[in-house]
C-alpha atoms as a PDB file:
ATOM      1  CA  UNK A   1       2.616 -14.816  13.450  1.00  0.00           C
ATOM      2  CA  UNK A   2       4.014 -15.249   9.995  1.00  0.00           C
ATOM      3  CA  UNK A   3       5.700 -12.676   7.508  1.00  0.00           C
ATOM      4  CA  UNK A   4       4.912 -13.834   4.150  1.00  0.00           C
ATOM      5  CA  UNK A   5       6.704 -12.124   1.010  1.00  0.00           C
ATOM      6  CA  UNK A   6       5.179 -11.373  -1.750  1.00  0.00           C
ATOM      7  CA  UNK A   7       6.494 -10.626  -5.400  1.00  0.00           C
ATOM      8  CA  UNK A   8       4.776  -8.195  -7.408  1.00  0.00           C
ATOM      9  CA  UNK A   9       7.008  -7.162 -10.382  1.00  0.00           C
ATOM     10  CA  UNK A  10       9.515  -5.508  -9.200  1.00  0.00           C
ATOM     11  CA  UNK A  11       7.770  -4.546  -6.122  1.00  0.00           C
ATOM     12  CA  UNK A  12       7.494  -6.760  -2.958  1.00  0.00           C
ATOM     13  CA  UNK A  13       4.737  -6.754  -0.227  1.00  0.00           C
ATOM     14  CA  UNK A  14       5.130  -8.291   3.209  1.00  0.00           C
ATOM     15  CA  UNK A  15       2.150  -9.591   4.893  1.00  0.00           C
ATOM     16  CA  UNK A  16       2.162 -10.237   8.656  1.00  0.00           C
ATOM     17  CA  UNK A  17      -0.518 -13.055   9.219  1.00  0.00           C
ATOM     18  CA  UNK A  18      -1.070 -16.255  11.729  1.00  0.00           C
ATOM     19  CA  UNK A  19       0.409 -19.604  11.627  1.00  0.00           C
ATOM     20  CA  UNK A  20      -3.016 -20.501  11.362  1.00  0.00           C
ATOM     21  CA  UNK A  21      -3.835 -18.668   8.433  1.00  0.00           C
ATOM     22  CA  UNK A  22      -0.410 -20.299   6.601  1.00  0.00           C
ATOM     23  CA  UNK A  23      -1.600 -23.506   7.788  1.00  0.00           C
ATOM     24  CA  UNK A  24      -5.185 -23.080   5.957  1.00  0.00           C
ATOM     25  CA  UNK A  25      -3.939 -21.767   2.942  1.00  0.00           C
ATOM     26  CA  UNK A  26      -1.573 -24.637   2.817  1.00  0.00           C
ATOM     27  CA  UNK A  27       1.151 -21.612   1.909  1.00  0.00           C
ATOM     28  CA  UNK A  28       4.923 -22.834   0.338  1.00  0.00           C
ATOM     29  CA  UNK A  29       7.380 -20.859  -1.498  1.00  0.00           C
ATOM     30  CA  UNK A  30       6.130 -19.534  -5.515  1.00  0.00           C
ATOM     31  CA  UNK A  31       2.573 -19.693  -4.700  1.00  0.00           C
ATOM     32  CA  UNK A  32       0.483 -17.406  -6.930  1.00  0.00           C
ATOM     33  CA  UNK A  33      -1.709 -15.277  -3.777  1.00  0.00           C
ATOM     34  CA  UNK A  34      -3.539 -12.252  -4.359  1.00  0.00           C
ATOM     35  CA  UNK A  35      -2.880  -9.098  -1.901  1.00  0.00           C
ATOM     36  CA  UNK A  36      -5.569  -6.868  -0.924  1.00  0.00           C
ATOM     37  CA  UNK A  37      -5.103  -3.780   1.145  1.00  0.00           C
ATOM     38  CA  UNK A  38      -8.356  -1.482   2.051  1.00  0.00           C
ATOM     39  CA  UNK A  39      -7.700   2.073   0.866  1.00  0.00           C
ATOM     40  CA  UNK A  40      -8.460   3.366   3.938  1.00  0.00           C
ATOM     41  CA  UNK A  41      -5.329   1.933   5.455  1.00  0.00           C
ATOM     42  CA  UNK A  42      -2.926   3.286   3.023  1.00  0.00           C
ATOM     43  CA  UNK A  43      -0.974   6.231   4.168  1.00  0.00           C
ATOM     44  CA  UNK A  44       1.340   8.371   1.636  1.00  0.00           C
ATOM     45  CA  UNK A  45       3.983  10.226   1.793  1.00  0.00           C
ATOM     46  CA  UNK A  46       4.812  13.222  -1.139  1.00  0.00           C
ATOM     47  CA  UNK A  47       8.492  13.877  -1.945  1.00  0.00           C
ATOM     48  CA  UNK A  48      11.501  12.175  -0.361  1.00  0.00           C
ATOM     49  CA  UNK A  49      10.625   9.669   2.402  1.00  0.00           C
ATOM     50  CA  UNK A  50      14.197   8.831   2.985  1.00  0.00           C
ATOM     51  CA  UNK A  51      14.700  11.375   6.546  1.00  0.00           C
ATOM     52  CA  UNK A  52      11.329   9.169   7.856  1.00  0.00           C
ATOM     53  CA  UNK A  53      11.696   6.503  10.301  1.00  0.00           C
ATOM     54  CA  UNK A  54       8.773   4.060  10.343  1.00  0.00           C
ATOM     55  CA  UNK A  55       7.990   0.900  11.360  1.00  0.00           C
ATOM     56  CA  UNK A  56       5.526   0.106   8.339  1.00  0.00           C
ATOM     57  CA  UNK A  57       7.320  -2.520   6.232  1.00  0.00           C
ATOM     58  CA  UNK A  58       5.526  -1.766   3.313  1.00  0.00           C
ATOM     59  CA  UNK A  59       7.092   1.533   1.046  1.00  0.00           C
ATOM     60  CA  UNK A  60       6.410   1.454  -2.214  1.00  0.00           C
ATOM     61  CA  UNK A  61       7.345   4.827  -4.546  1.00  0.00           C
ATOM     62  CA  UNK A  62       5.173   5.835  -7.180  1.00  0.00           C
ATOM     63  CA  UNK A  63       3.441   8.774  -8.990  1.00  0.00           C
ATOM     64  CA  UNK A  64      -0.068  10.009  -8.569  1.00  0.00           C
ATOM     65  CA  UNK A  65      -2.400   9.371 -11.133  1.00  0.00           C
ATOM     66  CA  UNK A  66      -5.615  10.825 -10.192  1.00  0.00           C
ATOM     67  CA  UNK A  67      -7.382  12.436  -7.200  1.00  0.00           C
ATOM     68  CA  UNK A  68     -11.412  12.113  -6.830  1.00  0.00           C
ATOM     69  CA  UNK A  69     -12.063  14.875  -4.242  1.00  0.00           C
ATOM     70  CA  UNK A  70     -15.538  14.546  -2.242  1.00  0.00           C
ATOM     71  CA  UNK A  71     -16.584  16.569   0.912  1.00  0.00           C
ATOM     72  CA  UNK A  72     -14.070  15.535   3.766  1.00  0.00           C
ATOM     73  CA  UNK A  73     -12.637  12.305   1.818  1.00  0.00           C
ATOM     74  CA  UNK A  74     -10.696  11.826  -1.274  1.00  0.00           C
ATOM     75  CA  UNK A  75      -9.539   8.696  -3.283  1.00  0.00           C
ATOM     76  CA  UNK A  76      -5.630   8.789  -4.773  1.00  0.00           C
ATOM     77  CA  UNK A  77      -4.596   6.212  -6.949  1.00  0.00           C
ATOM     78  CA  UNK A  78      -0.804   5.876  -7.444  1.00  0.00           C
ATOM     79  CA  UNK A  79       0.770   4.352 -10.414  1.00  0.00           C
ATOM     80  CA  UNK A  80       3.426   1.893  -8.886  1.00  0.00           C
ATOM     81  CA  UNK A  81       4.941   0.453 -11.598  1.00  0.00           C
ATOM     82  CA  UNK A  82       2.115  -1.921 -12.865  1.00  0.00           C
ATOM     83  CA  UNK A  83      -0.190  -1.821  -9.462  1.00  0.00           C
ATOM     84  CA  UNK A  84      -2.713   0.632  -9.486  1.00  0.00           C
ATOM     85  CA  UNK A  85      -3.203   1.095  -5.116  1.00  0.00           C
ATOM     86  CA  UNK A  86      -6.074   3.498  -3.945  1.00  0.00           C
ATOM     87  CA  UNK A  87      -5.968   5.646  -0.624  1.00  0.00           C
ATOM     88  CA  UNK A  88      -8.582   6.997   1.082  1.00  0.00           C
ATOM     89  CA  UNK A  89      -7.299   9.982   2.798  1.00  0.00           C
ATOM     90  CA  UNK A  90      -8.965  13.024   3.763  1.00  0.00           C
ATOM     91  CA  UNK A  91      -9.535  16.146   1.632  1.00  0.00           C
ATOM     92  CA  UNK A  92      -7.598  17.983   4.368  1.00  0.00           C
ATOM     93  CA  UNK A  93      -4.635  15.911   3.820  1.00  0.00           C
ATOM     94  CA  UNK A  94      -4.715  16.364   0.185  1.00  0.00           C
ATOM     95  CA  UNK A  95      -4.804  20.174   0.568  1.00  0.00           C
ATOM     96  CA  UNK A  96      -1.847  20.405   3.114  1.00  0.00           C
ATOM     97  CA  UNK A  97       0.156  17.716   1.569  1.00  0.00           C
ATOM     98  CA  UNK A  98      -0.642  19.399  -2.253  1.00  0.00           C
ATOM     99  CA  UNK A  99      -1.437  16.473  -3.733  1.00  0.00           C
ATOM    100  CA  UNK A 100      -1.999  16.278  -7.533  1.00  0.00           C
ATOM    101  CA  UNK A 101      -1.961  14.202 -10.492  1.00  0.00           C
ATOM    102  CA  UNK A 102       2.012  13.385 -11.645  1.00  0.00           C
ATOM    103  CA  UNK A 103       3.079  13.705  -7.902  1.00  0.00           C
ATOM    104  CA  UNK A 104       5.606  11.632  -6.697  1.00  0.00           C
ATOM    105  CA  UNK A 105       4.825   9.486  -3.475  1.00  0.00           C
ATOM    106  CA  UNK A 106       5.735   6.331  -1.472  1.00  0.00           C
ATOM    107  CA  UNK A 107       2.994   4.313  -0.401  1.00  0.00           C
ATOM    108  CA  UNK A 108       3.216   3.335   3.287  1.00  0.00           C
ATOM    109  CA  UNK A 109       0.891  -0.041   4.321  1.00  0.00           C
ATOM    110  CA  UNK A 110       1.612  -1.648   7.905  1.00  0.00           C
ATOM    111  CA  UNK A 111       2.309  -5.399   7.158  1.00  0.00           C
ATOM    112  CA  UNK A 112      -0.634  -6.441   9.296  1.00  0.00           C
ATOM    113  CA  UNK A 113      -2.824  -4.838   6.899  1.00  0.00           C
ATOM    114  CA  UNK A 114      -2.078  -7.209   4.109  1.00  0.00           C
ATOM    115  CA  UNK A 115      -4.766  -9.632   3.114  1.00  0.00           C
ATOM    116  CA  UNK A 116      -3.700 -12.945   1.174  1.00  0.00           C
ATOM    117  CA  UNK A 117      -6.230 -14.815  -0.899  1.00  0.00           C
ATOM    118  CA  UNK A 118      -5.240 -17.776  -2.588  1.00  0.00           C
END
């Protein structure tokens, strides 16, 4: 396995991926890659996240900017500085959490949940 940074703004991602999968996309430093999460492996966190110990590599802080509420799931999308990142949480969550629009929130996202496309 490989940890590959990437450099989004001011914002960094690490992927964890195969030596394989460096190998085939022929990766090297200041390649231009594309990250892609799935929402439904984005966890968040509301308030301070600075008492919480977790091994996710990925914490990104941001503010929510809308919440789509169905019948048991519900799409955030947080405003981190130019990324827009959707979760797909459930509807539970959002009501014992008290999630709403302007909230501030890290985004967690395990490294082995980063996809590279280049």
């Amino acid at each position: 396995m490989s940890l590959v940074t990437v450099q989004a703004g001011e914002n960094r991602l690490v992927a964890a991926i195969t030596n394989e999968g460096v190998k085939e996309l022929q990766l090297k430093q200041k390649d231009q890659v594309t990250a892609v999460v799935k929402s439904t492996e984005v966890m968040l966190i509301k308030g301070e996240d600075s008492g919480i110990k977790i091994s996710a590599r990925n914490r990104l802080k941001g503010q929510i900017a809308s919440v789509q509420k169905g019948e048991a799931m519900a799409l955030v999308t947080v405003t981190v500085g130019p990324l827009h990142l959707g979760a797909a949480i459930t509807r539970q969550a959002i009501d014992e959490l008290g999630l709403a629009q302007g909230d501030a929130v890290t985004v967690v996202i395990k490294a082995t949940e980063v996809m590279l496309l280049k």
